[in-house]
PDB file of N, CA and C in Angstrom:
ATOM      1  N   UNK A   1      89.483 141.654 123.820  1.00  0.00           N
ATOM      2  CA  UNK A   1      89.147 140.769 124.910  1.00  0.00           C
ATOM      3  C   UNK A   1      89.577 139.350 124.555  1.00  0.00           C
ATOM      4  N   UNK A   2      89.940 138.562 125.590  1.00  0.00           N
ATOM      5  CA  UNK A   2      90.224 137.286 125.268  1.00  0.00           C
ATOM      6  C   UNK A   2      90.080 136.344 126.248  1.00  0.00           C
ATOM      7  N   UNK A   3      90.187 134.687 125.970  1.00  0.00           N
ATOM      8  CA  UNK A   3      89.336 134.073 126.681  1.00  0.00           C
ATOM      9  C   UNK A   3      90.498 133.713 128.319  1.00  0.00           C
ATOM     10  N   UNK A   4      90.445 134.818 128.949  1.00  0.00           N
ATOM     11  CA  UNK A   4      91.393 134.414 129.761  1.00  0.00           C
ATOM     12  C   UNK A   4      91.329 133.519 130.860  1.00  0.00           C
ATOM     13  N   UNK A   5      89.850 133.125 130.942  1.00  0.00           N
ATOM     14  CA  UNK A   5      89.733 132.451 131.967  1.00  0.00           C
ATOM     15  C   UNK A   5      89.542 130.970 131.632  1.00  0.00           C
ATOM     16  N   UNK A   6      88.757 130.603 130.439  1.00  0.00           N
ATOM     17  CA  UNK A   6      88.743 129.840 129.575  1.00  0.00           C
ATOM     18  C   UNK A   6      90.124 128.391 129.625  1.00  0.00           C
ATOM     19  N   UNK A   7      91.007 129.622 129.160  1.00  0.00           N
ATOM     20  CA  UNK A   7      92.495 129.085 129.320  1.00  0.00           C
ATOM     21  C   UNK A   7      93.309 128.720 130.994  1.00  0.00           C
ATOM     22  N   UNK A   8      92.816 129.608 131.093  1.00  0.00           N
ATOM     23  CA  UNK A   8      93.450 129.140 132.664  1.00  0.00           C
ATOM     24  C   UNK A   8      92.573 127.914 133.716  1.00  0.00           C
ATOM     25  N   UNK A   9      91.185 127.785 133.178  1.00  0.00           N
ATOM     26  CA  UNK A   9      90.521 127.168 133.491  1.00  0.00           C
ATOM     27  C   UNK A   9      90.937 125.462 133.365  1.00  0.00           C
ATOM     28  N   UNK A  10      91.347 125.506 131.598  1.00  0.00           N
ATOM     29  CA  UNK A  10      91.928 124.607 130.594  1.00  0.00           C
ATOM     30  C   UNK A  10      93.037 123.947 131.589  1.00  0.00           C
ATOM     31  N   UNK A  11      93.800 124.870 131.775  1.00  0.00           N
ATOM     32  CA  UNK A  11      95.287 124.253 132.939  1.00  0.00           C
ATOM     33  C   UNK A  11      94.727 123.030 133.995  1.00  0.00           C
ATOM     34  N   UNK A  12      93.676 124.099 134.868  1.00  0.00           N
ATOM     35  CA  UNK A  12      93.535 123.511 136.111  1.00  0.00           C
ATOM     36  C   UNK A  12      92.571 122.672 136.022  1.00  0.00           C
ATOM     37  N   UNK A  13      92.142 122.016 135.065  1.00  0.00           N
ATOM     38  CA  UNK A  13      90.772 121.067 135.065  1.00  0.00           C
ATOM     39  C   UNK A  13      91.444 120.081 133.955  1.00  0.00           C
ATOM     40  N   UNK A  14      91.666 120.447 132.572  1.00  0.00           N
ATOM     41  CA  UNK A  14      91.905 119.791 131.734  1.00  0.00           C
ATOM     42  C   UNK A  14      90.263 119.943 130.701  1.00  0.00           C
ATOM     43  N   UNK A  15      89.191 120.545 131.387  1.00  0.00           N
ATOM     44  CA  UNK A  15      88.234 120.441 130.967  1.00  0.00           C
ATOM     45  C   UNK A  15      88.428 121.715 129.737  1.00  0.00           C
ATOM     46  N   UNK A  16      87.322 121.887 128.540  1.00  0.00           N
ATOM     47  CA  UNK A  16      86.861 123.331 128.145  1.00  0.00           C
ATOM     48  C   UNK A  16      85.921 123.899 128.706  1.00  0.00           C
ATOM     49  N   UNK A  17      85.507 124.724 129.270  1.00  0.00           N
ATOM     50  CA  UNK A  17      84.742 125.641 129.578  1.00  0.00           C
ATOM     51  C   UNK A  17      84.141 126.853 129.442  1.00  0.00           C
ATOM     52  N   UNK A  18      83.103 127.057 128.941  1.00  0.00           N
ATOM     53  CA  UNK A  18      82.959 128.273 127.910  1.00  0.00           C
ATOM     54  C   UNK A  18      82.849 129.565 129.363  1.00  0.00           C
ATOM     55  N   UNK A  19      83.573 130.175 129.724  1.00  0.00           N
ATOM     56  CA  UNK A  19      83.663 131.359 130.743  1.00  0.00           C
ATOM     57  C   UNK A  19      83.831 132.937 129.902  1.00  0.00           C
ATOM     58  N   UNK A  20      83.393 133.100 129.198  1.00  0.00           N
ATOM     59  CA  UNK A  20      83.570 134.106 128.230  1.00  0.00           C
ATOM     60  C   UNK A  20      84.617 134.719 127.606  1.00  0.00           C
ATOM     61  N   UNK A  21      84.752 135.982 127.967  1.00  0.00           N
ATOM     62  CA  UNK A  21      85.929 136.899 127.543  1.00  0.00           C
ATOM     63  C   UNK A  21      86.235 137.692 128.655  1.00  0.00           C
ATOM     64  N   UNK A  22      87.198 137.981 128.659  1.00  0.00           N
ATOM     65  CA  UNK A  22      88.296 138.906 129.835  1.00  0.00           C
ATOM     66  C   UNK A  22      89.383 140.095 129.320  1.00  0.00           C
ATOM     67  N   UNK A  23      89.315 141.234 129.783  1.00  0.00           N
ATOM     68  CA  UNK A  23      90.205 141.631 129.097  1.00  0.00           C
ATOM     69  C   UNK A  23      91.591 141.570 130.038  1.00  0.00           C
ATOM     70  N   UNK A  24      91.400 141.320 131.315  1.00  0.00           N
ATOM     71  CA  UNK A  24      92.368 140.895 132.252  1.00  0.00           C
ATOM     72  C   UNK A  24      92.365 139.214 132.781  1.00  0.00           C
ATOM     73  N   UNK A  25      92.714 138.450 133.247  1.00  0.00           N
ATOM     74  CA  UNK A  25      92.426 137.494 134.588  1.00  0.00           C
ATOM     75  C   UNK A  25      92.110 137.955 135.644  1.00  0.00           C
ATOM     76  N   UNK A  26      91.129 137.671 136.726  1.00  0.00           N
ATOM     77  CA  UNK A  26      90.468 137.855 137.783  1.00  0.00           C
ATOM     78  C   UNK A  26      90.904 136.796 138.557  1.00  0.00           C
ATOM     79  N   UNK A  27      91.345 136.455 139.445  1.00  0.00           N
ATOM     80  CA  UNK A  27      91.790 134.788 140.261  1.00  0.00           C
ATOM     81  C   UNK A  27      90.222 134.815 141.098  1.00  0.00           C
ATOM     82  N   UNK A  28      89.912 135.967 141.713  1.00  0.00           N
ATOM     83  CA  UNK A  28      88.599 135.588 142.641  1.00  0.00           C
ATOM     84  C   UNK A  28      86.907 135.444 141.777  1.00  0.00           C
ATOM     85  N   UNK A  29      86.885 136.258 140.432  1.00  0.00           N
ATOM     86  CA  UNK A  29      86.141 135.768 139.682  1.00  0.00           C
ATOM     87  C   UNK A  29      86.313 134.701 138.957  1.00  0.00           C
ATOM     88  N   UNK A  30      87.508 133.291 138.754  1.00  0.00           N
ATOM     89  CA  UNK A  30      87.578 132.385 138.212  1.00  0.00           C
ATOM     90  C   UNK A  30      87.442 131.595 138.891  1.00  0.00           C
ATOM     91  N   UNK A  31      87.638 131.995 140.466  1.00  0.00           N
ATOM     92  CA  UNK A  31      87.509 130.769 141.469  1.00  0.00           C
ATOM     93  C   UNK A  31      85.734 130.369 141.388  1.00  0.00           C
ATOM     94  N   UNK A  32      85.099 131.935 141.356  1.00  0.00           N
ATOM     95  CA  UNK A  32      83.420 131.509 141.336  1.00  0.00           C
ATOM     96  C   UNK A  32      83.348 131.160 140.011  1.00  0.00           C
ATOM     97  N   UNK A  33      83.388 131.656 139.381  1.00  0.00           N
ATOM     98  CA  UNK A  33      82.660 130.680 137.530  1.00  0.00           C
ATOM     99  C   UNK A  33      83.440 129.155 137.661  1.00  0.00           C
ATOM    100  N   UNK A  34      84.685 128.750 138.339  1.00  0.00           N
ATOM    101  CA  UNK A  34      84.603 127.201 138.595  1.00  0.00           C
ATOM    102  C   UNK A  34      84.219 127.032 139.139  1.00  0.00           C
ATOM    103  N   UNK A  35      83.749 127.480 140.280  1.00  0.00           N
ATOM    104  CA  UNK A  35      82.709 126.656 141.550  1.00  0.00           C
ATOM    105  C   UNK A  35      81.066 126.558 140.688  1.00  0.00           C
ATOM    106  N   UNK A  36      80.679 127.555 139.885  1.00  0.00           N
ATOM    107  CA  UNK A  36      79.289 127.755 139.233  1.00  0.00           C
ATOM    108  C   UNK A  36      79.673 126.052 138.082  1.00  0.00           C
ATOM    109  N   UNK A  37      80.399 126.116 137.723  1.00  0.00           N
ATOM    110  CA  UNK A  37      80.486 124.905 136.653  1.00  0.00           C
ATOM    111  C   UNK A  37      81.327 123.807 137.007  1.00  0.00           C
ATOM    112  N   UNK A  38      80.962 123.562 138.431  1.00  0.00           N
ATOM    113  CA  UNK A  38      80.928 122.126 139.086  1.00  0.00           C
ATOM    114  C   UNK A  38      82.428 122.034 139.368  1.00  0.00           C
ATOM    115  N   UNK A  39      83.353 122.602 139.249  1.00  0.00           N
ATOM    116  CA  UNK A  39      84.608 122.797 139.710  1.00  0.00           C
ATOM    117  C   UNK A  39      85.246 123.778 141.055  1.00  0.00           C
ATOM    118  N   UNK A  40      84.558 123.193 142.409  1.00  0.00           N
ATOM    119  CA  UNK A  40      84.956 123.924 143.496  1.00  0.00           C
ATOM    120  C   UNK A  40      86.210 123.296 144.009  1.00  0.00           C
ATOM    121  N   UNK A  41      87.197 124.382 144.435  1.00  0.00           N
ATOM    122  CA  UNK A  41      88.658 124.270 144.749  1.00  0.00           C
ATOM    123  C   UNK A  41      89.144 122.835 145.093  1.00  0.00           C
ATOM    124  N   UNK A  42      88.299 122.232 145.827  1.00  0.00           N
ATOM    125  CA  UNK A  42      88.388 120.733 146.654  1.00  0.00           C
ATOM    126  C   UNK A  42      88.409 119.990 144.714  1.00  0.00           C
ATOM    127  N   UNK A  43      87.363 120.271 144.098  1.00  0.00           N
ATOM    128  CA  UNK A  43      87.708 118.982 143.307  1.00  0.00           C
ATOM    129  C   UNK A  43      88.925 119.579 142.181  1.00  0.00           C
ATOM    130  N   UNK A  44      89.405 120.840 142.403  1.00  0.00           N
ATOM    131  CA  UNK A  44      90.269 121.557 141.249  1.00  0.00           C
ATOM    132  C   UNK A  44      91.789 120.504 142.011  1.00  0.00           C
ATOM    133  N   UNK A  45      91.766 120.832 143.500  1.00  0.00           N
ATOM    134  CA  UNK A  45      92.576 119.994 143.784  1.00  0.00           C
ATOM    135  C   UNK A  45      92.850 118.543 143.953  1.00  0.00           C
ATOM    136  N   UNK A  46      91.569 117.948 144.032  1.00  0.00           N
ATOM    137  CA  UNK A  46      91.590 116.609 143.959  1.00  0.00           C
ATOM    138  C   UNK A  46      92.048 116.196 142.684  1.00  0.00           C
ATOM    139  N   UNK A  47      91.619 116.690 141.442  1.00  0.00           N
ATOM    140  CA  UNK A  47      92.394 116.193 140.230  1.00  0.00           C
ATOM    141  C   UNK A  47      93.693 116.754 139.937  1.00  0.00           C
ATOM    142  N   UNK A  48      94.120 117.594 140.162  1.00  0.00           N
ATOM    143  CA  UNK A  48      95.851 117.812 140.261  1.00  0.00           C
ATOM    144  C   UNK A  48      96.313 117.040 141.140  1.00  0.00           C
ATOM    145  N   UNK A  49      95.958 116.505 141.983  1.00  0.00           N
ATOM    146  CA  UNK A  49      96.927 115.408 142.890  1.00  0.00           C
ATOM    147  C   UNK A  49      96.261 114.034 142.186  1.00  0.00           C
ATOM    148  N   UNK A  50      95.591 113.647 141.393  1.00  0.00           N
ATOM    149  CA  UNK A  50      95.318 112.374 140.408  1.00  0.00           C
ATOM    150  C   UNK A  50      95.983 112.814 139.639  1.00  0.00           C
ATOM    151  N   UNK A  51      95.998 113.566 138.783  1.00  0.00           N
ATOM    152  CA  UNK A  51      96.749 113.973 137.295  1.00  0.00           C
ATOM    153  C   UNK A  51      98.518 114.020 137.516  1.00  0.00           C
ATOM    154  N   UNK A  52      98.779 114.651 138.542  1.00  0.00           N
ATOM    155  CA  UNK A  52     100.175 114.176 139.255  1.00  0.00           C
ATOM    156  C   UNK A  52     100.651 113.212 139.068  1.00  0.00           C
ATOM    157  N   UNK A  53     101.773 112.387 138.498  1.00  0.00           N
ATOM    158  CA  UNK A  53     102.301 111.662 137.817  1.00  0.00           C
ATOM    159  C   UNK A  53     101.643 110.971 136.468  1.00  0.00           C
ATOM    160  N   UNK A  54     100.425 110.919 136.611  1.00  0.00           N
ATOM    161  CA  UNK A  54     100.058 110.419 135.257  1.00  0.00           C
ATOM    162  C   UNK A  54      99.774 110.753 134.127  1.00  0.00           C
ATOM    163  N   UNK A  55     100.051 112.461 134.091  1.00  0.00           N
ATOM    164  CA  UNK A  55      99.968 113.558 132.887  1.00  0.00           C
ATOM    165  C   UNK A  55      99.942 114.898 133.254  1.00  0.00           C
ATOM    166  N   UNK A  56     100.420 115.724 132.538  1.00  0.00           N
ATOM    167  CA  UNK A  56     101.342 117.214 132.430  1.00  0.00           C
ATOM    168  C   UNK A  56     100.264 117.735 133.549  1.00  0.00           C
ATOM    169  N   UNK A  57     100.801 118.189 134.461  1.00  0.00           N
ATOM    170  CA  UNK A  57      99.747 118.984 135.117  1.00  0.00           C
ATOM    171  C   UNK A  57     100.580 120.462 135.779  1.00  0.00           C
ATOM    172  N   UNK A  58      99.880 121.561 135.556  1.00  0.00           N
ATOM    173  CA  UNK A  58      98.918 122.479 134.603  1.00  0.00           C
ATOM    174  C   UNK A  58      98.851 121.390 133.635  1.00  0.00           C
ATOM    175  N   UNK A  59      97.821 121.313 133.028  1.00  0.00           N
ATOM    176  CA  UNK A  59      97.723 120.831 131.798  1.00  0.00           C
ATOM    177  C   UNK A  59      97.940 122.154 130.466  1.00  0.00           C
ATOM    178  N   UNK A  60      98.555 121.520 129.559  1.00  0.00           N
ATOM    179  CA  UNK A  60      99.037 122.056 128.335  1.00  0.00           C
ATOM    180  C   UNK A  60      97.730 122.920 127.488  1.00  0.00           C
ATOM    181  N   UNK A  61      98.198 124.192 127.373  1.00  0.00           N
ATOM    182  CA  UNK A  61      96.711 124.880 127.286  1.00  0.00           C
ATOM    183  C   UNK A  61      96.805 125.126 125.681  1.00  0.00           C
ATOM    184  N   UNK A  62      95.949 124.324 124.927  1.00  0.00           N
ATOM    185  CA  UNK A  62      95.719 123.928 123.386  1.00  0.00           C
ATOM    186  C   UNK A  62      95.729 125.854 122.930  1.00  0.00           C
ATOM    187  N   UNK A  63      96.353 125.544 121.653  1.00  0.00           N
ATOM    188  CA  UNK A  63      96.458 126.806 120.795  1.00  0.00           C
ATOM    189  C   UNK A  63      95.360 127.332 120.566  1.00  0.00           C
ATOM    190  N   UNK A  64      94.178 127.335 120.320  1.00  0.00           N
ATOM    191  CA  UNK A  64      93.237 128.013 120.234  1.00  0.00           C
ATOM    192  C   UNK A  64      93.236 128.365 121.123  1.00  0.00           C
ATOM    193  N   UNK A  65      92.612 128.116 122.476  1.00  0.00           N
ATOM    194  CA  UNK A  65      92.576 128.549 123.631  1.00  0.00           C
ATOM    195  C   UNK A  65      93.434 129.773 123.804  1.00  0.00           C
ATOM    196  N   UNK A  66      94.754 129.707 123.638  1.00  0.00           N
ATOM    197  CA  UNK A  66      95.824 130.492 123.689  1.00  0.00           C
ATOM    198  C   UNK A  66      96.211 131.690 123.038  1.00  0.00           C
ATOM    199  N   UNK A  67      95.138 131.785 121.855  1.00  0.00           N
ATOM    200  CA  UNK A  67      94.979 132.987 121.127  1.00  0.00           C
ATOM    201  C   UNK A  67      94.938 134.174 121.740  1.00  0.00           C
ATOM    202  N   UNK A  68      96.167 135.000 121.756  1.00  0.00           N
ATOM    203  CA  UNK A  68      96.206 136.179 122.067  1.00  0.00           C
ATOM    204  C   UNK A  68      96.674 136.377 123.367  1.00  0.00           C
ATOM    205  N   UNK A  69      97.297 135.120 124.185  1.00  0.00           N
ATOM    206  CA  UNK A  69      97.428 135.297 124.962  1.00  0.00           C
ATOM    207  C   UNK A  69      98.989 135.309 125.169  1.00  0.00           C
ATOM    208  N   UNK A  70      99.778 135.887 125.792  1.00  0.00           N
ATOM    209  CA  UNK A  70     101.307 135.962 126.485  1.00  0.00           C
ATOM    210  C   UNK A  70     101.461 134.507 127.044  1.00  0.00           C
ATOM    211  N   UNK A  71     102.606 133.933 126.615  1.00  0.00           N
ATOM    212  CA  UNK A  71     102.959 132.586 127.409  1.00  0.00           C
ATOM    213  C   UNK A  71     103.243 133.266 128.825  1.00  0.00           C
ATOM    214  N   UNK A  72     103.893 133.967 129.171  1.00  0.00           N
ATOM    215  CA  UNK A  72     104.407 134.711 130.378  1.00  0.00           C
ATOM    216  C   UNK A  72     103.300 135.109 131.299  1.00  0.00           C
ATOM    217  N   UNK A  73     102.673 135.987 130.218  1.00  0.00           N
ATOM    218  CA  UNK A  73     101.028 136.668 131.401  1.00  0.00           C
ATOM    219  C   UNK A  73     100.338 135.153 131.315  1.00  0.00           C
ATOM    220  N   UNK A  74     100.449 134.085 130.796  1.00  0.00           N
ATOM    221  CA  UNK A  74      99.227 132.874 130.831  1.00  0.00           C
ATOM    222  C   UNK A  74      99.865 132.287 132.180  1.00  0.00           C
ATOM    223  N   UNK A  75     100.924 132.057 131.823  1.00  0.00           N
ATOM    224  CA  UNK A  75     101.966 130.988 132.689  1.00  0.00           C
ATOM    225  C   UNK A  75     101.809 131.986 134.589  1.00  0.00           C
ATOM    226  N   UNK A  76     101.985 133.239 134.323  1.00  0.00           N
ATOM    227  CA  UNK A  76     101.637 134.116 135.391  1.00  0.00           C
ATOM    228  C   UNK A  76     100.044 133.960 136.087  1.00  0.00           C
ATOM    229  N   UNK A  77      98.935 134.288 135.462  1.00  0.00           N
ATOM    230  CA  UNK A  77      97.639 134.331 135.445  1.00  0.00           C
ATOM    231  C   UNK A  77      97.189 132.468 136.286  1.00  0.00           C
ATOM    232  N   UNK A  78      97.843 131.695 135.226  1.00  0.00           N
ATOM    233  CA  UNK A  78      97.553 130.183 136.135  1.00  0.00           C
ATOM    234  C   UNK A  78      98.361 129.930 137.301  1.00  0.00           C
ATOM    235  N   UNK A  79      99.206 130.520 137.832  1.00  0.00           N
ATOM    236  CA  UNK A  79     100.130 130.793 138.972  1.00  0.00           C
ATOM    237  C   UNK A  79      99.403 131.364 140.100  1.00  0.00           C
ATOM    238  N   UNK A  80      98.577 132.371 139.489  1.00  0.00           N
ATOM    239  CA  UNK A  80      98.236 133.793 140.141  1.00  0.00           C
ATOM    240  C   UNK A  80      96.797 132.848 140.873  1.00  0.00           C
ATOM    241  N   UNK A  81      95.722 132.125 139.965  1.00  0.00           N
ATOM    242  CA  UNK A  81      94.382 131.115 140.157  1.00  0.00           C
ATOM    243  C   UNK A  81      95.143 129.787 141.367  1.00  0.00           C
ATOM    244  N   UNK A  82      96.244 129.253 140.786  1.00  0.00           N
ATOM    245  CA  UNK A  82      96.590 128.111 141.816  1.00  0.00           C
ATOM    246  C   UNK A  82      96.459 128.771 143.172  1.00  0.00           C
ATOM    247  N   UNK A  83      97.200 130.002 143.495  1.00  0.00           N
ATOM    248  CA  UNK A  83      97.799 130.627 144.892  1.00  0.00           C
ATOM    249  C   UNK A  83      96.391 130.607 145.502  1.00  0.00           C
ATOM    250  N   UNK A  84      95.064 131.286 144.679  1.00  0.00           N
ATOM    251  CA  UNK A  84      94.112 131.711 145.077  1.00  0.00           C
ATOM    252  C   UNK A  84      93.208 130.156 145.432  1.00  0.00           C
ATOM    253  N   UNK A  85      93.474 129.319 144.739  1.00  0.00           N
ATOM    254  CA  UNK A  85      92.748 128.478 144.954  1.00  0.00           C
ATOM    255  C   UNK A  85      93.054 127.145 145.948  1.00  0.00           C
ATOM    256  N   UNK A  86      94.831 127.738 146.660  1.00  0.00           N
ATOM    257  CA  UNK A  86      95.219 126.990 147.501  1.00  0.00           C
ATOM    258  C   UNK A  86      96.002 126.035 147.120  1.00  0.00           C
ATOM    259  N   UNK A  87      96.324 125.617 145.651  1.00  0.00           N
ATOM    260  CA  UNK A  87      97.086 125.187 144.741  1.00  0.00           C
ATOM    261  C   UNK A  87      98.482 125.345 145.013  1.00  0.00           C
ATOM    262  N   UNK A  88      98.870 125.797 145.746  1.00  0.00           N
ATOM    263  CA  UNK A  88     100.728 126.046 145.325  1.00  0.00           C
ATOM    264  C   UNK A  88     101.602 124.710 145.268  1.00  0.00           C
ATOM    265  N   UNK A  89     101.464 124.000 145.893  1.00  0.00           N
ATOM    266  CA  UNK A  89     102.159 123.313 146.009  1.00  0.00           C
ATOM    267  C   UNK A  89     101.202 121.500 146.069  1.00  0.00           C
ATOM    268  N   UNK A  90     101.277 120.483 145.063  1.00  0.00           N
ATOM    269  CA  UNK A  90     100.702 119.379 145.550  1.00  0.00           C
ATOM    270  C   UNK A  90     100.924 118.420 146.886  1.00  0.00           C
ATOM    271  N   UNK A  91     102.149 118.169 147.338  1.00  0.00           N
ATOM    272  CA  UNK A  91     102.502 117.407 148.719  1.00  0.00           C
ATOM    273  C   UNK A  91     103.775 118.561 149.328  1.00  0.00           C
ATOM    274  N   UNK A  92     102.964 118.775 150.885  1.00  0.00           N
ATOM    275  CA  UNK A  92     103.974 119.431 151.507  1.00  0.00           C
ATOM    276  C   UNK A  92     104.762 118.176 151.987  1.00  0.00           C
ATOM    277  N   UNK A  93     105.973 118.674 152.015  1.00  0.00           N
ATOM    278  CA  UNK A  93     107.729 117.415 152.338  1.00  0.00           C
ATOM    279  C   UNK A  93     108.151 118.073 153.303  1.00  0.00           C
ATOM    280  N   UNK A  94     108.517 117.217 154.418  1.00  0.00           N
ATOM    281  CA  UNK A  94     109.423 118.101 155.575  1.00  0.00           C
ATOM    282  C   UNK A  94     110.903 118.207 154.799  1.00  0.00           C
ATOM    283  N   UNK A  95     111.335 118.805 155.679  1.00  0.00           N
ATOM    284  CA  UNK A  95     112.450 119.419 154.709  1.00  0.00           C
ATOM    285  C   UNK A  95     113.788 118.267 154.981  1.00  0.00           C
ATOM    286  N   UNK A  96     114.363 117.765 154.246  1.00  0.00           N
ATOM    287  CA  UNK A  96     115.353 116.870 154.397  1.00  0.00           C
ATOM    288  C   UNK A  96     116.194 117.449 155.293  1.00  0.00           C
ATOM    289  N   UNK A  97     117.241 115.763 155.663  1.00  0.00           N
ATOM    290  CA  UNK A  97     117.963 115.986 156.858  1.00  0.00           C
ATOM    291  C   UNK A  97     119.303 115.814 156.648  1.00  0.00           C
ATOM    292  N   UNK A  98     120.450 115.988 156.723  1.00  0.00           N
ATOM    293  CA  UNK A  98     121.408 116.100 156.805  1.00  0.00           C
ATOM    294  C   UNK A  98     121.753 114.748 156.249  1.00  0.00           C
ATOM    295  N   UNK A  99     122.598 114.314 155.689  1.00  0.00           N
ATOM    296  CA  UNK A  99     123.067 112.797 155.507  1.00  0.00           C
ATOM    297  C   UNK A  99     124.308 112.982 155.740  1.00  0.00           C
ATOM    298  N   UNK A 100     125.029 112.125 156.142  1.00  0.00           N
ATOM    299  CA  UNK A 100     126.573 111.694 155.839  1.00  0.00           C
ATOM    300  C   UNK A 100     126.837 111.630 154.227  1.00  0.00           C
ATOM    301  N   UNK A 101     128.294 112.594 153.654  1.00  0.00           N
ATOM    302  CA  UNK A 101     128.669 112.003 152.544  1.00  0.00           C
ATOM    303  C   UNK A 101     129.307 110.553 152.309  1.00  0.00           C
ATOM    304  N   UNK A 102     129.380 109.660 151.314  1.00  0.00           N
ATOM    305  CA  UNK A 102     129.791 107.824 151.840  1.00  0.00           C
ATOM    306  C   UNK A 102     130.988 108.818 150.522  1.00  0.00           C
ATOM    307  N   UNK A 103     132.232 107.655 150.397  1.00  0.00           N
ATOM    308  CA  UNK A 103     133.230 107.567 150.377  1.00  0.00           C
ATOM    309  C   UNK A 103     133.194 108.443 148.410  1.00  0.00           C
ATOM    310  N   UNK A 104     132.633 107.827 147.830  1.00  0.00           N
ATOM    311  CA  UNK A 104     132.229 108.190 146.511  1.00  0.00           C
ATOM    312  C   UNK A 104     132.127 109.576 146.522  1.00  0.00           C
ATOM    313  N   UNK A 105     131.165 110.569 147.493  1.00  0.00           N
ATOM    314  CA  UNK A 105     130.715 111.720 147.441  1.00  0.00           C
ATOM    315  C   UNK A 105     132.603 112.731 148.022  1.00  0.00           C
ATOM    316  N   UNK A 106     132.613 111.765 148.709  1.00  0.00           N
ATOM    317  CA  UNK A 106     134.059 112.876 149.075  1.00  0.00           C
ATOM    318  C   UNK A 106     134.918 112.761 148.306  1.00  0.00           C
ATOM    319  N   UNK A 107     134.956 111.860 147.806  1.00  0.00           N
ATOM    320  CA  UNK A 107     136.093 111.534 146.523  1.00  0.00           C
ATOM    321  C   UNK A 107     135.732 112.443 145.830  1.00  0.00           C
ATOM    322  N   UNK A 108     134.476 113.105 144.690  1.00  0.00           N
ATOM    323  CA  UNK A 108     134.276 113.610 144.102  1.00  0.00           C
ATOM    324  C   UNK A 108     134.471 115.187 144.581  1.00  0.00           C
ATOM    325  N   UNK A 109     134.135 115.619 145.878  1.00  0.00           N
ATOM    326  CA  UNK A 109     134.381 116.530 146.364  1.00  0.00           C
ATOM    327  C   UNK A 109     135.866 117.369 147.006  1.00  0.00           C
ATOM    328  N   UNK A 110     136.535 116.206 146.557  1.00  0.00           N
ATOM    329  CA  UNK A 110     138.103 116.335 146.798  1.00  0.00           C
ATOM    330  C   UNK A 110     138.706 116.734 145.759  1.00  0.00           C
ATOM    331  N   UNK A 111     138.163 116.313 144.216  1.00  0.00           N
ATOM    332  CA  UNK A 111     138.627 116.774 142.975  1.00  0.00           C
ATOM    333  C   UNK A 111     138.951 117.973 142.814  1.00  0.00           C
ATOM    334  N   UNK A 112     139.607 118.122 142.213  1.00  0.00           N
ATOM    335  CA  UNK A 112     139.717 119.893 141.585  1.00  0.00           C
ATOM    336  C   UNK A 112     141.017 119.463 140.245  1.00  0.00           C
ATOM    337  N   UNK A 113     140.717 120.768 139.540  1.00  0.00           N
ATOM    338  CA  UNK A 113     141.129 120.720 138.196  1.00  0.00           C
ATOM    339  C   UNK A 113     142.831 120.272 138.214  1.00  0.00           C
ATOM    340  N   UNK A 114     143.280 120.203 137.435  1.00  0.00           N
ATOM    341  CA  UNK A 114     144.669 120.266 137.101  1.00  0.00           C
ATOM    342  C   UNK A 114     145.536 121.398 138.054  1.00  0.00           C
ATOM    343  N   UNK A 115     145.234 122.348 137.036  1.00  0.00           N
ATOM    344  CA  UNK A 115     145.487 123.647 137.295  1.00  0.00           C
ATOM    345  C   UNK A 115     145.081 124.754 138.582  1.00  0.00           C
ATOM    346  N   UNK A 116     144.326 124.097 139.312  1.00  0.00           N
ATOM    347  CA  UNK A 116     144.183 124.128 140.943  1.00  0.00           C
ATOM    348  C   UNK A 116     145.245 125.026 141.285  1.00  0.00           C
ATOM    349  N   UNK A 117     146.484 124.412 141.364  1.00  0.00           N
ATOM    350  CA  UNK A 117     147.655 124.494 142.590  1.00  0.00           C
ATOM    351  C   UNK A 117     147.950 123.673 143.259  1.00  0.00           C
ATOM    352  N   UNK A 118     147.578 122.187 143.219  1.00  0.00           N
ATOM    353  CA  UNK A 118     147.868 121.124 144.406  1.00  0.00           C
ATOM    354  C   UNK A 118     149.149 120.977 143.953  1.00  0.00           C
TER     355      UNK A 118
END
């Protein structure tokens, strides 16, 4: 068993939290043991949009914590808690618009190698 929630907890708070042992991740049992220890989704997200530019966010989940755990299944598992917790994404962006290329961009886009054929 290992502390899987612990760690994933670690990401999305920055806090430690003693949540026991897991022998899997649960996303809908981590959403309640953060809401039980004062971390309901609203403030999981309110500090990822503070922590947003001003430090690593997921936050960097310390080696102990990490004992035994897969970077892949961890990196998966805190993926798997964001989706559930409404997390995916910090600012939705409309989707950009078309620009004109200016004279620089076509120049560069006109290049081609030597050996082309021109």
């Amino acid at each position: 068993m290992s502390a899987w929630h612990a760690a994933i907890a670690f990401a999305l708070t920055g806090e430690r939290l003693d949540l026991g042992a897991q022998a899997v991740p649960d996303p809908d049992a981590l959403a309640r043991e953060l809401e039980e220890a004062g971390w309901p989704a609203e403030r999981v997200i309110a500090h990822a949009q503070h922590a947003a530019g001003v430090q690593p966010w997921p936050h960097p989940v310390p080696d102990n914590l990490r004992a035994g755990l897969g970077a892949a299944q961890l990196h998966a598992a805190v993926a798997r808690a964001r989706d559930r917790l409404g997390l995916t994404v910090l600012t939705v962006l409309p989707p950009s618009r078309r620009t004109r290329l200016d004279a620089d961009e076509r120049r560069l886009l006109a290049e081609v190698p030597p050996h082309f054929g021109r």
